[in-house]
Protein backbone atom coordinates (compact mmCIF):
# COMPACT_ATOMS: atom_id res chain seq x y z
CA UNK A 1 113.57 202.30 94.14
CA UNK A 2 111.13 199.74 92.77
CA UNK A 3 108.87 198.24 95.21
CA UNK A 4 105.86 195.63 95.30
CA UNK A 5 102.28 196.04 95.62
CA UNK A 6 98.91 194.26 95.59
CA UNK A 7 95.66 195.27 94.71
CA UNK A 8 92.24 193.97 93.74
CA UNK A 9 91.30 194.90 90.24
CA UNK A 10 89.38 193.43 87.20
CA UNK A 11 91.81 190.57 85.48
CA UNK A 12 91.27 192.33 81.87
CA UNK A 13 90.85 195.92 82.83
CA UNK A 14 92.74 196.28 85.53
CA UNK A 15 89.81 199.00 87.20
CA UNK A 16 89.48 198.94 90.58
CA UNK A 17 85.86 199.03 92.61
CA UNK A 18 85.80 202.48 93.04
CA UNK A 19 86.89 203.47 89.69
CA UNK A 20 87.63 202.41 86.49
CA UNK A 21 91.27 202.46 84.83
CA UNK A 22 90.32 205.99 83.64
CA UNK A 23 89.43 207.29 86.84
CA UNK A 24 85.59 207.29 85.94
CA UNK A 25 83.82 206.64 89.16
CA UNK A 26 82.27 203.09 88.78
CA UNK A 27 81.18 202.40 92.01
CA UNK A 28 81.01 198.77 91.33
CA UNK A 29 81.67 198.26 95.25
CA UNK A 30 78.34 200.03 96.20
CA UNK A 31 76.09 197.87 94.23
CA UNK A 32 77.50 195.33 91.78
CA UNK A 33 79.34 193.69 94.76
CA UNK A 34 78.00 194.88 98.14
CA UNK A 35 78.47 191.84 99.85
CA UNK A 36 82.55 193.39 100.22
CA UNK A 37 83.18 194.22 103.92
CA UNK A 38 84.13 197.70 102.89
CA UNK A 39 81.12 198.43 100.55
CA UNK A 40 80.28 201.68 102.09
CA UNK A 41 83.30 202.82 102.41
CA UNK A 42 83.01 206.33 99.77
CA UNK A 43 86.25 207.09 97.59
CA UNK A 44 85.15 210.76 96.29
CA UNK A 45 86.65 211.88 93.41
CA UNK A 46 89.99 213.63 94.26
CA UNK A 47 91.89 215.24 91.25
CA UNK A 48 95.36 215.25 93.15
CA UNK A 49 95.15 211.15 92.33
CA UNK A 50 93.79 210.84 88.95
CA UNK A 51 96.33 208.46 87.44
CA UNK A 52 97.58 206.88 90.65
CA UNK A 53 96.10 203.53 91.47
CA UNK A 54 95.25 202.24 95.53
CA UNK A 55 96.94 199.90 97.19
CA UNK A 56 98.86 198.20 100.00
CA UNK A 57 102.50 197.26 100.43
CA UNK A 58 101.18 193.44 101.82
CA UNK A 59 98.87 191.25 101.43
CA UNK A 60 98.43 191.31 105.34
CA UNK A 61 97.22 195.21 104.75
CA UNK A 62 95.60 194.05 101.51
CA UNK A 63 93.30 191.89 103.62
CA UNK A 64 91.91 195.28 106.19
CA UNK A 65 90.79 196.22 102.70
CA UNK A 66 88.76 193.19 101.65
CA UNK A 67 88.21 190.15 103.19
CA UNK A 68 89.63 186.87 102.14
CA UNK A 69 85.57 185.70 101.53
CA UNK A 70 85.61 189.06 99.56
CA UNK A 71 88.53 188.31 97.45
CA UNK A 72 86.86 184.23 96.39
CA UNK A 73 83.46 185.72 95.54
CA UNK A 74 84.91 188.67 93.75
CA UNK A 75 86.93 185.91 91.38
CA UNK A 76 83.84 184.47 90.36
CA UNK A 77 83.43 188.01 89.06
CA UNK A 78 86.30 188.28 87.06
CA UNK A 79 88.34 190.38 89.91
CA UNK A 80 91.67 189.26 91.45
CA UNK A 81 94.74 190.09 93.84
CA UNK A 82 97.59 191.53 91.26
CA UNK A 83 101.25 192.05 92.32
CA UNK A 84 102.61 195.32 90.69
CA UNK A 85 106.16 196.57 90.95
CA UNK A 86 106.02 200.64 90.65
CA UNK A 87 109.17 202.92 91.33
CA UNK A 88 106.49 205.83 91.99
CA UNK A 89 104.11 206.07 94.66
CA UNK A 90 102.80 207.85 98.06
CA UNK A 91 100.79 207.95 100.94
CA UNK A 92 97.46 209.17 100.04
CA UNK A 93 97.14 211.22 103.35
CA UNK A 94 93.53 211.60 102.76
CA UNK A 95 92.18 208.03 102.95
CA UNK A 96 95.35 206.83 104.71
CA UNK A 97 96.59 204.63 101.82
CA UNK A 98 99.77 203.98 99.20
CA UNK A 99 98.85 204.65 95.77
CA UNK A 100 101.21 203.91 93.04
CA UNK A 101 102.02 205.81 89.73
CA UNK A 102 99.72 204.42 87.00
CA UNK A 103 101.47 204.81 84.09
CA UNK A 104 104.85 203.55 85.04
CA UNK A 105 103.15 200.75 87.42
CA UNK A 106 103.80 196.96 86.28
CA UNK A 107 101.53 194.21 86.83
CA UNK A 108 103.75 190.93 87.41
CA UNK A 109 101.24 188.12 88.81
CA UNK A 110 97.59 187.32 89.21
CA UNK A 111 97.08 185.72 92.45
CA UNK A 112 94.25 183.61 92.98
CA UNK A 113 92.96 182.77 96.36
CA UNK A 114 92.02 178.66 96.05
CA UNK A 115 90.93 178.36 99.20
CA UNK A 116 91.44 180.39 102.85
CA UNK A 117 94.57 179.07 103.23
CA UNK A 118 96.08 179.02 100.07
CA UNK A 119 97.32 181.29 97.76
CA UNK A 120 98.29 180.23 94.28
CA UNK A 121 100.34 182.66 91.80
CA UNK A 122 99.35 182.37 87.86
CA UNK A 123 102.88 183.27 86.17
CA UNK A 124 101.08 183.43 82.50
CA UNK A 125 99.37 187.19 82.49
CA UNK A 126 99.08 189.20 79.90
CA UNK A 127 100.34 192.45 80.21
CA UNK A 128 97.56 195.38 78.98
């Protein structure tokens, strides 16, 4: 059954914080943008999830991840909230989160944050 789910990744690339959209570790979180509440929170490599993707059924769980101050200063960056439907995914028993299937995951909005109380949808994204 297809479901929806959000997670913060780069608006062109799609990588994550952790890891890029190859599963390279990055750790872009760690340095780059350490002002994230969750900065020292360590994602080791695990091969049982190379080509799934983190992230949360809500936005209310999205938002134990990263902050909503997190989520405006990481779109000056380039990095946004995306909605993706995905008929495959788990519970990653190991960190205690869903990840979704990669490869047969669809991204179908950008959401930008415009203020702390606002959330505004782009409906114009292209798909990668």
């Amino acid at each position: 059954m297809k479901k929806t789910f959000y997670r913060v990744c780069h608006k062109d690339t799609l990588q994550g914080l952790w890891y890029d959209y190859q599963g390279n570790f990055t750790g872009l979180i760690h340095e780059d943008f350490n002002f994230c509440a969750n900065n020292e929170l360590r994602m080791d490599f695990d091969p049982e999830i190379v080509g799934w993707l983190s992230a949360t059924e809500t936005l209310e769980d999205l938002w134990r991840w990263f902050t909503k101050e997190d989520i405006q200063k990481l779109q000056d960056h380039g990095w946004f909230i995306h909605e993706f439907e995905a008929v495959d995914y788990k519970l990653y028993e190991r960190f205690q989160h869903i990840v979704i299937k990669q490869d047969t995951s669809t991204v179908t909005k950008l959401i930008t944050l415009n203020d702390m109380n606002s959330v505004e949808s782009l409906l114009h994204f292209p798909q990668l």
